[in-house]
N, C-alpha and C. Protein backbone atom coordinates (compact mmCIF):
# COMPACT_ATOMS: atom_id res chain seq x y z
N UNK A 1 -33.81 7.99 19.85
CA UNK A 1 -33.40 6.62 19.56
C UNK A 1 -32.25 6.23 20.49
N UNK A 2 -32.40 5.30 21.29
CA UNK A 2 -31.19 4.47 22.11
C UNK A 2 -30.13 4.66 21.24
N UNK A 3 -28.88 4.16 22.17
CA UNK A 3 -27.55 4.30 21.51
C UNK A 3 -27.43 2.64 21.17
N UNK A 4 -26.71 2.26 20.57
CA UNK A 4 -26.45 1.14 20.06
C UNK A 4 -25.44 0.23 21.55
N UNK A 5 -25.75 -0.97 21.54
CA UNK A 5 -24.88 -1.09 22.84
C UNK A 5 -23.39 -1.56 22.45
N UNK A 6 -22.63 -1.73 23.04
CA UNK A 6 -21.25 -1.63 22.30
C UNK A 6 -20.82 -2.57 21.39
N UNK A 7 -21.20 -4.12 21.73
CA UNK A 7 -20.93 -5.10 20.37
C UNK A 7 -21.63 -4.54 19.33
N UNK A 8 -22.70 -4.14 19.27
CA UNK A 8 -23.56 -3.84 17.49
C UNK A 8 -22.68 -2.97 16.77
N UNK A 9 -22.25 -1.94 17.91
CA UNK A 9 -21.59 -0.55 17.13
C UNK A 9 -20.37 -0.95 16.30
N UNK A 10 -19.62 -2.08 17.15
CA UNK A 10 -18.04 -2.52 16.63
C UNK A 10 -18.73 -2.97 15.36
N UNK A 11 -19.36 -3.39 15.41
CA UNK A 11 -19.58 -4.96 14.53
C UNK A 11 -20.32 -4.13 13.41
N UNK A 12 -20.92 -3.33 13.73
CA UNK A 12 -21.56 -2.11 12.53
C UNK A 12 -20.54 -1.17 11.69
N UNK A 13 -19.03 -1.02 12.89
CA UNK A 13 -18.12 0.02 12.45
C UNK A 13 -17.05 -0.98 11.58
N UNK A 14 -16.99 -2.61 12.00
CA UNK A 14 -16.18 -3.41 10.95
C UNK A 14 -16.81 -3.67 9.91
N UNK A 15 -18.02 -3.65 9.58
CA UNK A 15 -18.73 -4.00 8.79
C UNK A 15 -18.43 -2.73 7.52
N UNK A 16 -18.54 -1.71 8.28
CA UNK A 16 -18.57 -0.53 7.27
C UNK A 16 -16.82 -0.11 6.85
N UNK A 17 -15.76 -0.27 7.63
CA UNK A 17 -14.40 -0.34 7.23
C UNK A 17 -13.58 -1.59 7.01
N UNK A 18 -14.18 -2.62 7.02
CA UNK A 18 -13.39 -3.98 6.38
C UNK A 18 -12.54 -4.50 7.69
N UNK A 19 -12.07 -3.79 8.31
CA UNK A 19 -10.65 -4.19 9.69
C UNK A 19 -10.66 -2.64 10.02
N UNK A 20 -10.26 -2.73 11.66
CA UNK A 20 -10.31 -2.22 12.56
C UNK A 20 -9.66 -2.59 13.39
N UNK A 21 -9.18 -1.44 13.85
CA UNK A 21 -7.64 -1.08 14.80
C UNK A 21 -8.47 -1.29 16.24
N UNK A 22 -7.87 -1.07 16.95
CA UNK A 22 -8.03 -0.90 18.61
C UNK A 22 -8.64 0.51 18.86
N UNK A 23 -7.49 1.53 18.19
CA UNK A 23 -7.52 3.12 18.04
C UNK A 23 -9.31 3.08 17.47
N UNK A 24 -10.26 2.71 16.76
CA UNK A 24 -11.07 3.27 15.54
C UNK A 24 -12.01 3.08 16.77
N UNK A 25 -12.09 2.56 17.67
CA UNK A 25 -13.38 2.52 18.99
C UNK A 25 -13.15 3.87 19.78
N UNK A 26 -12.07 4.35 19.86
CA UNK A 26 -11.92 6.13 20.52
C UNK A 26 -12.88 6.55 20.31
N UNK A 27 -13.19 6.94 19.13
CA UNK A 27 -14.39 7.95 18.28
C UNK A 27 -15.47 7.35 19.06
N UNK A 28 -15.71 6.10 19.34
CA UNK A 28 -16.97 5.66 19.03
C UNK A 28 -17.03 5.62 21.40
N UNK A 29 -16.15 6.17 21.94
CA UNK A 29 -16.13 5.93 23.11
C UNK A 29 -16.12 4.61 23.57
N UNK A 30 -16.24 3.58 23.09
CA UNK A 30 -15.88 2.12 23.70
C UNK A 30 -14.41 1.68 23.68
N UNK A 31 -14.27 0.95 25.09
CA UNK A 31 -13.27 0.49 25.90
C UNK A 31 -12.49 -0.56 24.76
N UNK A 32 -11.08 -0.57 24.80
CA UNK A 32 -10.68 -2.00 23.67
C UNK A 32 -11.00 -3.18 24.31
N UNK A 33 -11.33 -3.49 25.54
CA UNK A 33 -11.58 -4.69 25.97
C UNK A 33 -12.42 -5.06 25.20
N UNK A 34 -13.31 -4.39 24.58
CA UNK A 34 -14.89 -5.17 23.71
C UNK A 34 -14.46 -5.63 22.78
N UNK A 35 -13.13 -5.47 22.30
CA UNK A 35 -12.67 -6.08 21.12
C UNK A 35 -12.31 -7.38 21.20
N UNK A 36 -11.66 -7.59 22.50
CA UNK A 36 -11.06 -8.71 22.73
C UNK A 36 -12.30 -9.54 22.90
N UNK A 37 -13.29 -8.94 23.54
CA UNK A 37 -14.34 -10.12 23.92
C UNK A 37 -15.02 -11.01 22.84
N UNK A 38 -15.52 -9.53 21.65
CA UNK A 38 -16.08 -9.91 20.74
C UNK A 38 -15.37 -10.95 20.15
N UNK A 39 -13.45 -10.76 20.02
CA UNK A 39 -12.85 -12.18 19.06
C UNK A 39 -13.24 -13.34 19.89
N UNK A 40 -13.32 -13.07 21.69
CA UNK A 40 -13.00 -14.67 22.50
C UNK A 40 -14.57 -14.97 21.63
N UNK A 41 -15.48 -14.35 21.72
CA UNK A 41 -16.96 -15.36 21.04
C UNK A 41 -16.96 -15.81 19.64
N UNK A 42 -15.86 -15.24 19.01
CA UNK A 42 -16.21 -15.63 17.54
C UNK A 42 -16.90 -14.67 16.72
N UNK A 43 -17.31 -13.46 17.69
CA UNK A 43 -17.91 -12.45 16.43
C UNK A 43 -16.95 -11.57 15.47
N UNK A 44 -15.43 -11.31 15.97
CA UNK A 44 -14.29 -11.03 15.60
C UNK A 44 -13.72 -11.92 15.57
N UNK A 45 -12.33 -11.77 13.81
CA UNK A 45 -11.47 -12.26 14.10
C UNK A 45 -10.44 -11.52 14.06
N UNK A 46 -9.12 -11.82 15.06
CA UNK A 46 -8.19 -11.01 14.75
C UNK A 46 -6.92 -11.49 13.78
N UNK A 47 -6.64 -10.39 12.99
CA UNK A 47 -5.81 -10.93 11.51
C UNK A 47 -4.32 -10.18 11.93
N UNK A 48 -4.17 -9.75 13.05
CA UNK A 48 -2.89 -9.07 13.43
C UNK A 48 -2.46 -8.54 14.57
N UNK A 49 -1.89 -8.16 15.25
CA UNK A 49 -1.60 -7.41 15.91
C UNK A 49 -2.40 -6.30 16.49
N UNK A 50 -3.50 -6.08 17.24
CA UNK A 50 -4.18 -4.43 16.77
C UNK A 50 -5.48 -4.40 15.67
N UNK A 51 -5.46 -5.18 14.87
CA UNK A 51 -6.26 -5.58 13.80
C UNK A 51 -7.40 -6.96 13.67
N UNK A 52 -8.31 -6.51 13.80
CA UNK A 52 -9.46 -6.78 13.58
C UNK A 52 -10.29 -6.91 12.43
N UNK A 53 -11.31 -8.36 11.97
CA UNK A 53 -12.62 -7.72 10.83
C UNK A 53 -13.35 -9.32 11.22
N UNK A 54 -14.42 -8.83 10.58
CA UNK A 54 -15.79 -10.08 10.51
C UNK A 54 -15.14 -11.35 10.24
N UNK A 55 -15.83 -12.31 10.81
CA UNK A 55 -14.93 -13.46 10.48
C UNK A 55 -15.77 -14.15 9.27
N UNK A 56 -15.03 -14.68 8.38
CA UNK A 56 -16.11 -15.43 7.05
C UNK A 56 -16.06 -13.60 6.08
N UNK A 57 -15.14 -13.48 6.14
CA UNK A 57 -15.78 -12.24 4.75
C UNK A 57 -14.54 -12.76 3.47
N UNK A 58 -15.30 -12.56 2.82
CA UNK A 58 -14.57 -12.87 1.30
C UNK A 58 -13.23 -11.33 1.15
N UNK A 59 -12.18 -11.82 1.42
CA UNK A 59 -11.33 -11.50 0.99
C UNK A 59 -10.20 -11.46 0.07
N UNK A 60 -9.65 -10.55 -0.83
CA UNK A 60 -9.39 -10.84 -1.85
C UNK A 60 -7.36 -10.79 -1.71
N UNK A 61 -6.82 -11.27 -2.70
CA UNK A 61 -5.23 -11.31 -2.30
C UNK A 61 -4.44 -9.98 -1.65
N UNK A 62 -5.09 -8.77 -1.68
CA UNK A 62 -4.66 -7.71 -1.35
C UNK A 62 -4.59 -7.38 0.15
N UNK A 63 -5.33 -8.69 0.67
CA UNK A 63 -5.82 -8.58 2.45
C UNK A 63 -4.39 -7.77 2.75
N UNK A 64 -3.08 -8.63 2.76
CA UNK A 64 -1.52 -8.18 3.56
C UNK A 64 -1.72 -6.65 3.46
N UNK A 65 -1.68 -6.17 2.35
CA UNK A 65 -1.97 -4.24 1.54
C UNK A 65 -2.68 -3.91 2.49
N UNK A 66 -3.77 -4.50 2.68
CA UNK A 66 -5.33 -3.53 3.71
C UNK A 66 -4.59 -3.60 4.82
N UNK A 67 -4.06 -4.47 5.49
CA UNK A 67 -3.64 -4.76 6.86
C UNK A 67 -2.27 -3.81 7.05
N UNK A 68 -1.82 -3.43 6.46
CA UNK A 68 -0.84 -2.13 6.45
C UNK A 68 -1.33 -1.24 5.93
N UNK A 69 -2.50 -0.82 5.14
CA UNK A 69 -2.98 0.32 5.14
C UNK A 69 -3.39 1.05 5.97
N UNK A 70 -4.46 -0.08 6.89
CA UNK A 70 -4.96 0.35 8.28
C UNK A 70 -4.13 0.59 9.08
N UNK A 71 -3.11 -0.16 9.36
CA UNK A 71 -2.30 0.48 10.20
C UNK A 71 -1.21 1.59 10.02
N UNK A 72 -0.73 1.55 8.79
CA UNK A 72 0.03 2.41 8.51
C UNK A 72 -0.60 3.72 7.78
N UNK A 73 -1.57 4.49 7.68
CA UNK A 73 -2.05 5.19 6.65
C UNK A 73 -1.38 6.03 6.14
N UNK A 74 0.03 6.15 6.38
CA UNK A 74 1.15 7.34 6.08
C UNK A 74 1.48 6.33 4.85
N UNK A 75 1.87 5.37 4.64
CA UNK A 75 2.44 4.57 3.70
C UNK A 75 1.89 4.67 2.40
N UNK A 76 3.26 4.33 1.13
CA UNK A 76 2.64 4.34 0.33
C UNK A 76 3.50 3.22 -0.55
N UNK A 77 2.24 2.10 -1.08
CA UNK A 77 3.21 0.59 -1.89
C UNK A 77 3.71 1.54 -3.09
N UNK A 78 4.88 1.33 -3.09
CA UNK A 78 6.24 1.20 -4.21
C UNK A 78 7.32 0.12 -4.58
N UNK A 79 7.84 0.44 -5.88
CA UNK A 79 8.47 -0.32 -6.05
C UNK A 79 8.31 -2.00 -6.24
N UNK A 80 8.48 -2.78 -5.70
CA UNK A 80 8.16 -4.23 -6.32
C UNK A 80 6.53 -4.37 -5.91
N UNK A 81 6.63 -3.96 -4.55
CA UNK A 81 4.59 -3.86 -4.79
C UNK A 81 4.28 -3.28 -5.15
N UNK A 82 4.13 -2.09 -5.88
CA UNK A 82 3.89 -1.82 -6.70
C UNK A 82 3.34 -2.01 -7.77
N UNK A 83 5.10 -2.50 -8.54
CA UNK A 83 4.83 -3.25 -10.16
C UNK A 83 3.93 -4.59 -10.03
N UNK A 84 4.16 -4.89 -8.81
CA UNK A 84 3.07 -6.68 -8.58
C UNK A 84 1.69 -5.80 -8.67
N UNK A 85 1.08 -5.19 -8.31
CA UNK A 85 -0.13 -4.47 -8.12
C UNK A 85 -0.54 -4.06 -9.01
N UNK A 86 0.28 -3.50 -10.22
CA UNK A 86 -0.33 -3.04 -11.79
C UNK A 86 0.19 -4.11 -12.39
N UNK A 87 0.33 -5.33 -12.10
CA UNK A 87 0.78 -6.40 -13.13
C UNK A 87 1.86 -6.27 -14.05
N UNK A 88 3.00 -5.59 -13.47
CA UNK A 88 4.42 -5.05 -14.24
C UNK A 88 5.19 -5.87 -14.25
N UNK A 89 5.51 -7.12 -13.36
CA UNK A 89 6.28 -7.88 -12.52
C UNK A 89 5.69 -9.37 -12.67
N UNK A 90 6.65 -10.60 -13.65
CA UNK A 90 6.50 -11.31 -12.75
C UNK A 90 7.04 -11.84 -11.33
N UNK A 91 7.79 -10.93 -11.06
CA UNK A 91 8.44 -11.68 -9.67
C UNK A 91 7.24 -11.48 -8.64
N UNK A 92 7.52 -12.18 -7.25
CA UNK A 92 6.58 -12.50 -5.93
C UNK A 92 7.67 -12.01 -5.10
N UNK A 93 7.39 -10.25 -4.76
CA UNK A 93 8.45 -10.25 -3.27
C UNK A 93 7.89 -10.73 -2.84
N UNK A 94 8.93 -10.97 -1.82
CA UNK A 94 8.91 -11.52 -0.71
C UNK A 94 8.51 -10.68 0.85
N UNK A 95 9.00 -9.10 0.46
CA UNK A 95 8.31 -7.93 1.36
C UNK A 95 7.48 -7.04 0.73
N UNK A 96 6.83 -6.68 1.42
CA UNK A 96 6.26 -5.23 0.95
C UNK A 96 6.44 -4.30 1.12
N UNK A 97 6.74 -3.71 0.00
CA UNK A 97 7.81 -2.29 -0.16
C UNK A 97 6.81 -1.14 -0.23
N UNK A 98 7.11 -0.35 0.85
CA UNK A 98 6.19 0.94 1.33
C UNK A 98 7.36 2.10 0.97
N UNK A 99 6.88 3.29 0.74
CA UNK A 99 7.64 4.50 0.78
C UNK A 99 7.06 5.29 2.13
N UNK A 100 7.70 5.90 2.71
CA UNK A 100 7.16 6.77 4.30
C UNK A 100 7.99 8.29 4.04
N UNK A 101 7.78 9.09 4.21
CA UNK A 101 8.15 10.00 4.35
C UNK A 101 9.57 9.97 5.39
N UNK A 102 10.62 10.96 4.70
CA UNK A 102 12.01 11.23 5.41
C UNK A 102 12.02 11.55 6.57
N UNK A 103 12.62 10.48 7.75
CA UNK A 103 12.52 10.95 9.24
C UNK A 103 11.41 10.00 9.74
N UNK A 104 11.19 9.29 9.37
CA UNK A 104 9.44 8.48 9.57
C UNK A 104 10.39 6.84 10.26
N UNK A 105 10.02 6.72 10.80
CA UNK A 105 10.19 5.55 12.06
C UNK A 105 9.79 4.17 11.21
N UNK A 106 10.36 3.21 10.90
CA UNK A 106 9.84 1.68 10.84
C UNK A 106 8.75 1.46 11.19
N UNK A 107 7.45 1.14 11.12
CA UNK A 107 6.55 0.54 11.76
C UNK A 107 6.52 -0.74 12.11
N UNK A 108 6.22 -1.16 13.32
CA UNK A 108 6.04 -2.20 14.02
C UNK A 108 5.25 -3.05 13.42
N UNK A 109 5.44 -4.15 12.47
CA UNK A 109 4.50 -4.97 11.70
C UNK A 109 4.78 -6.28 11.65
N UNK A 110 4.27 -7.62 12.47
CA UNK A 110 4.59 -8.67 12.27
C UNK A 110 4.60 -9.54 11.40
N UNK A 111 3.20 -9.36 10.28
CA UNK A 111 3.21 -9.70 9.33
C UNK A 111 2.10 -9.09 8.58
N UNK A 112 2.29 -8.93 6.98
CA UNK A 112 3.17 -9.58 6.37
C UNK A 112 4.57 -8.80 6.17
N UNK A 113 5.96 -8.96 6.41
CA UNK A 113 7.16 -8.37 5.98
C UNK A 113 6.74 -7.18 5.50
N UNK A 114 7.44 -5.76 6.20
CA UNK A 114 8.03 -4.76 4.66
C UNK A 114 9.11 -4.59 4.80
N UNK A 115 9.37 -3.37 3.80
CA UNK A 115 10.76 -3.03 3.80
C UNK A 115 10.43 -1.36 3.24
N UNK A 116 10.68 -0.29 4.32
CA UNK A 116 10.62 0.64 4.35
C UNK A 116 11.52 1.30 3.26
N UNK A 117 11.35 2.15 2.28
CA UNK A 117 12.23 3.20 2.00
C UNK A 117 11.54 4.51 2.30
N UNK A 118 12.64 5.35 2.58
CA UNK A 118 12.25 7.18 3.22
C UNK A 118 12.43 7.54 1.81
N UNK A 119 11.22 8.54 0.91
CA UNK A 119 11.19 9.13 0.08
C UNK A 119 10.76 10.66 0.63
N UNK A 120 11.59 12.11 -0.21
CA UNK A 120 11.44 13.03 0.16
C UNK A 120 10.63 13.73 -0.80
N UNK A 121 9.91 14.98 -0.26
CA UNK A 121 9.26 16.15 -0.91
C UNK A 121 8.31 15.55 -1.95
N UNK A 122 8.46 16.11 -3.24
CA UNK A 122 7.71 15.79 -4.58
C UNK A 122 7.71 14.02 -4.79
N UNK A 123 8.96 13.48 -4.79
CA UNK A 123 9.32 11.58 -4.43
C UNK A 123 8.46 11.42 -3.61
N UNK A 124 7.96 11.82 -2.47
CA UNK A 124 6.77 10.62 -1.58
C UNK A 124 5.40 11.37 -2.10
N UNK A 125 5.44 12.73 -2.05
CA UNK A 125 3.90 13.09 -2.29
C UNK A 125 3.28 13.18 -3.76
N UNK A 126 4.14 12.80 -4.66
CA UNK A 126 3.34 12.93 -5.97
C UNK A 126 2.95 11.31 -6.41
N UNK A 127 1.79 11.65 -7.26
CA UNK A 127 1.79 9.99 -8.12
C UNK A 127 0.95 8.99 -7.08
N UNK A 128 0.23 9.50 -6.17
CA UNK A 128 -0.58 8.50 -5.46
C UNK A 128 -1.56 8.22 -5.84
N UNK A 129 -1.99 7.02 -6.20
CA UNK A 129 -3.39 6.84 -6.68
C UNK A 129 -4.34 5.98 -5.47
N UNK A 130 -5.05 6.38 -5.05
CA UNK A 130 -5.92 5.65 -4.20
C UNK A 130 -6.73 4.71 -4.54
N UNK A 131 -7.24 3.62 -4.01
CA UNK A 131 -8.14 2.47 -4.84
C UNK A 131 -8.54 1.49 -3.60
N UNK A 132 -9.86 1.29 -3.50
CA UNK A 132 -10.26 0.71 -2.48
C UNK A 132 -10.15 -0.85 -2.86
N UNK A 133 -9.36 -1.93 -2.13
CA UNK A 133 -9.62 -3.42 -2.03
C UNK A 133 -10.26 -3.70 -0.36
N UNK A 134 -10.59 -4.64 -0.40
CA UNK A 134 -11.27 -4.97 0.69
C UNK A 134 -11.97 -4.08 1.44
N UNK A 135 -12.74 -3.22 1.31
CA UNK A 135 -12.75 -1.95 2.06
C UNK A 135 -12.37 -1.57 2.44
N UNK A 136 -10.62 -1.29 2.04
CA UNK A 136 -9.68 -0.47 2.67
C UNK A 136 -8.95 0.02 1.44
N UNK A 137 -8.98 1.52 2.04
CA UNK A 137 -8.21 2.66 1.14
C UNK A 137 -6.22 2.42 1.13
N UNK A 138 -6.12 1.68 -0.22
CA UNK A 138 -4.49 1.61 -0.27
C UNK A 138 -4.22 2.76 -1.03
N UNK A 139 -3.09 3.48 -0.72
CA UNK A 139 -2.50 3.95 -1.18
C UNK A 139 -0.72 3.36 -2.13
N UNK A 140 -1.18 3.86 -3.47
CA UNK A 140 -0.22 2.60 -4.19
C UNK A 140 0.74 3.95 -5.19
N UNK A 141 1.90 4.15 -5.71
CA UNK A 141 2.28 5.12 -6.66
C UNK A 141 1.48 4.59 -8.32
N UNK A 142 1.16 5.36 -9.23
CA UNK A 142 0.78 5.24 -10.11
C UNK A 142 1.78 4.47 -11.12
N UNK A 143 1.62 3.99 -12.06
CA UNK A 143 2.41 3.17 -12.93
C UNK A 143 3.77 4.12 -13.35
N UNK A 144 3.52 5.23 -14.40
CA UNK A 144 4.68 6.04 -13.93
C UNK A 144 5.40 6.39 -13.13
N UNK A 145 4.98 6.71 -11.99
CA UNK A 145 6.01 7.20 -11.18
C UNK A 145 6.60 5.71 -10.55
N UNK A 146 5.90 4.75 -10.37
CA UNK A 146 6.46 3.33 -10.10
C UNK A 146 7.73 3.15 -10.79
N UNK A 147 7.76 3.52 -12.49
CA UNK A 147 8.91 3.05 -13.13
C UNK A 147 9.87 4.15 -12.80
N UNK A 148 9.45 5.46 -12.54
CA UNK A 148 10.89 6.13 -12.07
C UNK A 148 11.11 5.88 -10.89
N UNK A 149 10.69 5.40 -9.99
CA UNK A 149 11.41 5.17 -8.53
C UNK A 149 11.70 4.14 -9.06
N UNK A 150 11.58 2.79 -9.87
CA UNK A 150 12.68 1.81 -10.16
C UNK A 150 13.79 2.08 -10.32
N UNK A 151 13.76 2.76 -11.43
CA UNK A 151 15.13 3.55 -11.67
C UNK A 151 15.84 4.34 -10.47
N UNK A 152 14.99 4.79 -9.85
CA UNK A 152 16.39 6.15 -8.43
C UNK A 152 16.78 4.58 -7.84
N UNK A 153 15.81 3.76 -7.53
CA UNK A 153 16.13 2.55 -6.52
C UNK A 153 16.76 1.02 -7.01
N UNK A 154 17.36 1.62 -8.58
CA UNK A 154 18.17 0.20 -9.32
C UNK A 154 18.96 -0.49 -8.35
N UNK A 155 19.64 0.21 -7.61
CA UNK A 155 20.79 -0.33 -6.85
C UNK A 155 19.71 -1.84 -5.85
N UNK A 156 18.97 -1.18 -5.74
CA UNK A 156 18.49 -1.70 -4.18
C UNK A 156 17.03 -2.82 -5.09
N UNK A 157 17.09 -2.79 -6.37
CA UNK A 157 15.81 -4.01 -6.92
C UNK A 157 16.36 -4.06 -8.49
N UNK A 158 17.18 -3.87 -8.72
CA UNK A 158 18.10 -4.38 -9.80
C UNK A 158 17.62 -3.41 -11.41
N UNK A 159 18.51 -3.10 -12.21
CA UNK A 159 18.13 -2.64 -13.48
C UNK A 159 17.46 -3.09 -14.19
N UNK A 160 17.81 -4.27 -14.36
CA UNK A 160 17.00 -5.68 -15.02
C UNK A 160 15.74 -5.44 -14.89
N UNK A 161 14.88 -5.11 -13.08
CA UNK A 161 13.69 -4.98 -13.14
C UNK A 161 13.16 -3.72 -13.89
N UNK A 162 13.71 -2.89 -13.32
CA UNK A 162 13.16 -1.00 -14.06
C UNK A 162 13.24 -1.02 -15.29
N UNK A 163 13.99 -1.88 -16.18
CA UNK A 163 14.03 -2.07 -17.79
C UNK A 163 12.38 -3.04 -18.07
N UNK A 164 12.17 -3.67 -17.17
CA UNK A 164 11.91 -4.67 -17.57
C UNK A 164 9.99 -4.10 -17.41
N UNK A 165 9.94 -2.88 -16.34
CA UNK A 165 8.79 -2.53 -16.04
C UNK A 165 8.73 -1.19 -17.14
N UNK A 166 9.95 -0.29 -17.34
CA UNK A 166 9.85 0.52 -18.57
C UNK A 166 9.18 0.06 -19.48
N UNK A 167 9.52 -1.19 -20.43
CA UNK A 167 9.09 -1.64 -21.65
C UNK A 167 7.39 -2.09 -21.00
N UNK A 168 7.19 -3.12 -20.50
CA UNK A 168 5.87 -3.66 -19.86
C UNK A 168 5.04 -2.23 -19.87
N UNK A 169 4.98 -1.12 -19.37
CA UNK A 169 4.20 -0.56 -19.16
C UNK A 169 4.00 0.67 -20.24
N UNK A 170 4.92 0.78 -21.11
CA UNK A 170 4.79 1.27 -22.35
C UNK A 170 4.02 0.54 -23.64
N UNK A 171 4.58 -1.17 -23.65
CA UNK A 171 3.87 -1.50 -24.53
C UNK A 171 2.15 -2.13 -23.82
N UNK A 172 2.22 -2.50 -22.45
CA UNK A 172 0.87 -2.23 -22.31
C UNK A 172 -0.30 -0.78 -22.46
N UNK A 173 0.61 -0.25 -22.59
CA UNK A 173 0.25 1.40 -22.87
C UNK A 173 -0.45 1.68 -21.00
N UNK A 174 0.40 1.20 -19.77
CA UNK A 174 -0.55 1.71 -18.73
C UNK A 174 0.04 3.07 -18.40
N UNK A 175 1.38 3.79 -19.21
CA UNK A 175 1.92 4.67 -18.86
C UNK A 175 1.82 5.62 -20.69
N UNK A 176 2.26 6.85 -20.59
CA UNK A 176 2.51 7.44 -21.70
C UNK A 176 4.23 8.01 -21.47
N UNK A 177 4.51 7.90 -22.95
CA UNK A 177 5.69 8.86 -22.57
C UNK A 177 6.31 9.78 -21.79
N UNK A 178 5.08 10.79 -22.05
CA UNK A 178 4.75 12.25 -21.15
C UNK A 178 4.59 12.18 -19.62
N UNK A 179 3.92 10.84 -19.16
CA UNK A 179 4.24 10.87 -17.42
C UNK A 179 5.16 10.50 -17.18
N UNK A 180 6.37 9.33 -18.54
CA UNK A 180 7.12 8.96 -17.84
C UNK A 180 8.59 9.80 -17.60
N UNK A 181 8.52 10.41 -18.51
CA UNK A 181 9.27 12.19 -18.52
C UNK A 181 8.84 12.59 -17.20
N UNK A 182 7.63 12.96 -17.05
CA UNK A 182 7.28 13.82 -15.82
C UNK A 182 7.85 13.39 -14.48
N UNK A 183 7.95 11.98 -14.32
CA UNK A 183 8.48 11.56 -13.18
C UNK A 183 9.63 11.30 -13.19
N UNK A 184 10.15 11.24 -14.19
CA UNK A 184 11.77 11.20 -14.23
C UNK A 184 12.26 12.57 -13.77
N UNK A 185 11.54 13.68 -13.81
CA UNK A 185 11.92 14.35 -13.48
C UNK A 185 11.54 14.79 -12.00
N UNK A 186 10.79 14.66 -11.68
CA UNK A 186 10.17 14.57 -10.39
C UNK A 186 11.20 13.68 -9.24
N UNK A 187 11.43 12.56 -9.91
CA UNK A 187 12.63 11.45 -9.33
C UNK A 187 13.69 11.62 -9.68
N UNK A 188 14.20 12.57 -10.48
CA UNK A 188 15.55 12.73 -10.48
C UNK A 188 16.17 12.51 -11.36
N UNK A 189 15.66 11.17 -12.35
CA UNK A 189 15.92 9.96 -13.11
C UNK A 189 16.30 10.48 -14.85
N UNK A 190 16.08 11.75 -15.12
CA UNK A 190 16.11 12.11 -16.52
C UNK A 190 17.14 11.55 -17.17
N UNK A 191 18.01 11.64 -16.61
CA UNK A 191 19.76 11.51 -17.80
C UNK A 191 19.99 9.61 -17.35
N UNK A 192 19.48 9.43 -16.29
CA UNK A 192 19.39 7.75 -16.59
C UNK A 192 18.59 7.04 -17.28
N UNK A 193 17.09 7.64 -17.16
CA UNK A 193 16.11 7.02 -18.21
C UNK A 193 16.32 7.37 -19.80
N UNK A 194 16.77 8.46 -19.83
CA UNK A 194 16.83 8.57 -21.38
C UNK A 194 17.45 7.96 -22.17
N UNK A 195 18.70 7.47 -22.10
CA UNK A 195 18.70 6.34 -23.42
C UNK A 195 17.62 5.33 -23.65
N UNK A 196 16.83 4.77 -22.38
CA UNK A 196 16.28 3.79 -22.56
C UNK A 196 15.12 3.77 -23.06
N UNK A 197 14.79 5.08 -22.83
CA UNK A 197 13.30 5.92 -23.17
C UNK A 197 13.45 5.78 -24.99
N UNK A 198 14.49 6.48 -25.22
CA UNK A 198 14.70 6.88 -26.51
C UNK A 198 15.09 5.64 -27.41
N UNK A 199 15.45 4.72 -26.89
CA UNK A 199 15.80 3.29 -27.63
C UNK A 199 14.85 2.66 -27.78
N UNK A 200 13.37 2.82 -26.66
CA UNK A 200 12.27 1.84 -26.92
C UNK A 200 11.14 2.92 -27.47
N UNK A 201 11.39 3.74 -27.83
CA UNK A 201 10.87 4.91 -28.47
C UNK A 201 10.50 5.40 -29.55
């Protein structure tokens, strides 16, 4: 069977990952110029920097998430995106708050806004839950461990909120006691969460 000629393949390989980097044609041996060509005709559109997908596809509010997933795949949403993402929050940041591993460089992102924090050891690698939107794999912290990094990170998104996502996600029941112990300890957070634990308890 012939090889596919290089527009079908892109357009077969966006089709099957939602957006596409410059980098995701390596594998496939085609030049990035085909990328550019395909957007000048209209068979691509480009949504970023580097970033690419079909033009006309139903996309859902999470597009900004996919578009730093793809590019960032080290990242992981915490903290106010987070709680916006399990419905903990009414507030609307204004950035999107990624955790990266300690020593990990800013990424170059024009839009939409983040705001990096460096989380270490057991803090960046535990509590990831994966979940595909747009055909792209986000990586997001689970509802528990969301409310204990509120808490290590009060200073920097206020008490008010971490109280406010404690109670929310207890009486929605999206957390149990027992994870939220577990990550308090994991985060550090035991002797700060516990009165609050034990008062709404």
């Amino acid at each position: 069977m012939p090889a596919l000629p290089h527009p079908q393949r892109i357009l077969d390989l966006a089709r099957e990952k939602g957006m596409l980097r410059a980098a995701d044609l390596q594998a496939l041996g085609v030049p990035r110029m085909a990328l550019t060509r395909l957007a000048s005709s209209g068979q691509l559109e480009r949504v970023g920097r580097g970033l690419y997908r079909l033009p006309n596809v139903n996309v859902s509010e999470h597009e900004g998430l996919a578009s730093i997933a793809v590019k960032v795949p080290q990242a992981v949403f915490c903290l106010l995106t987070a709680l916006q993402f399990h419905e903990l929050t009414t507030q609307l940041p204004r950035r999107v708050w990624i955790a990266m591993p300690r020593g990990s460089h800013a990424p170059r992102i024009d839009h939409p806004p983040i705001k990096m924090v460096q989380f270490t050891g057991a803090g960046y690698s535990e509590g990831i839950e994966v979940v595909a939107r747009d055909r792209v794999q986000l990586r997001v912290y689970n509802v528990a461990k969301t409310v204990a990094d509120c808490f290590k990170h009060r200073n920097k998104i206020g008490l008010d909120v971490a109280l406010e996502a404690l109670k929310d996600a207890l009486a929605q029941k999206k957390a149990s006691v027992d994870d939220l112990w577990h990550y308090a300890k994991v985060c550090r957070v035991s002797n700060v969460m516990r009165p609050y634990l034990e008062a709404i308890t």
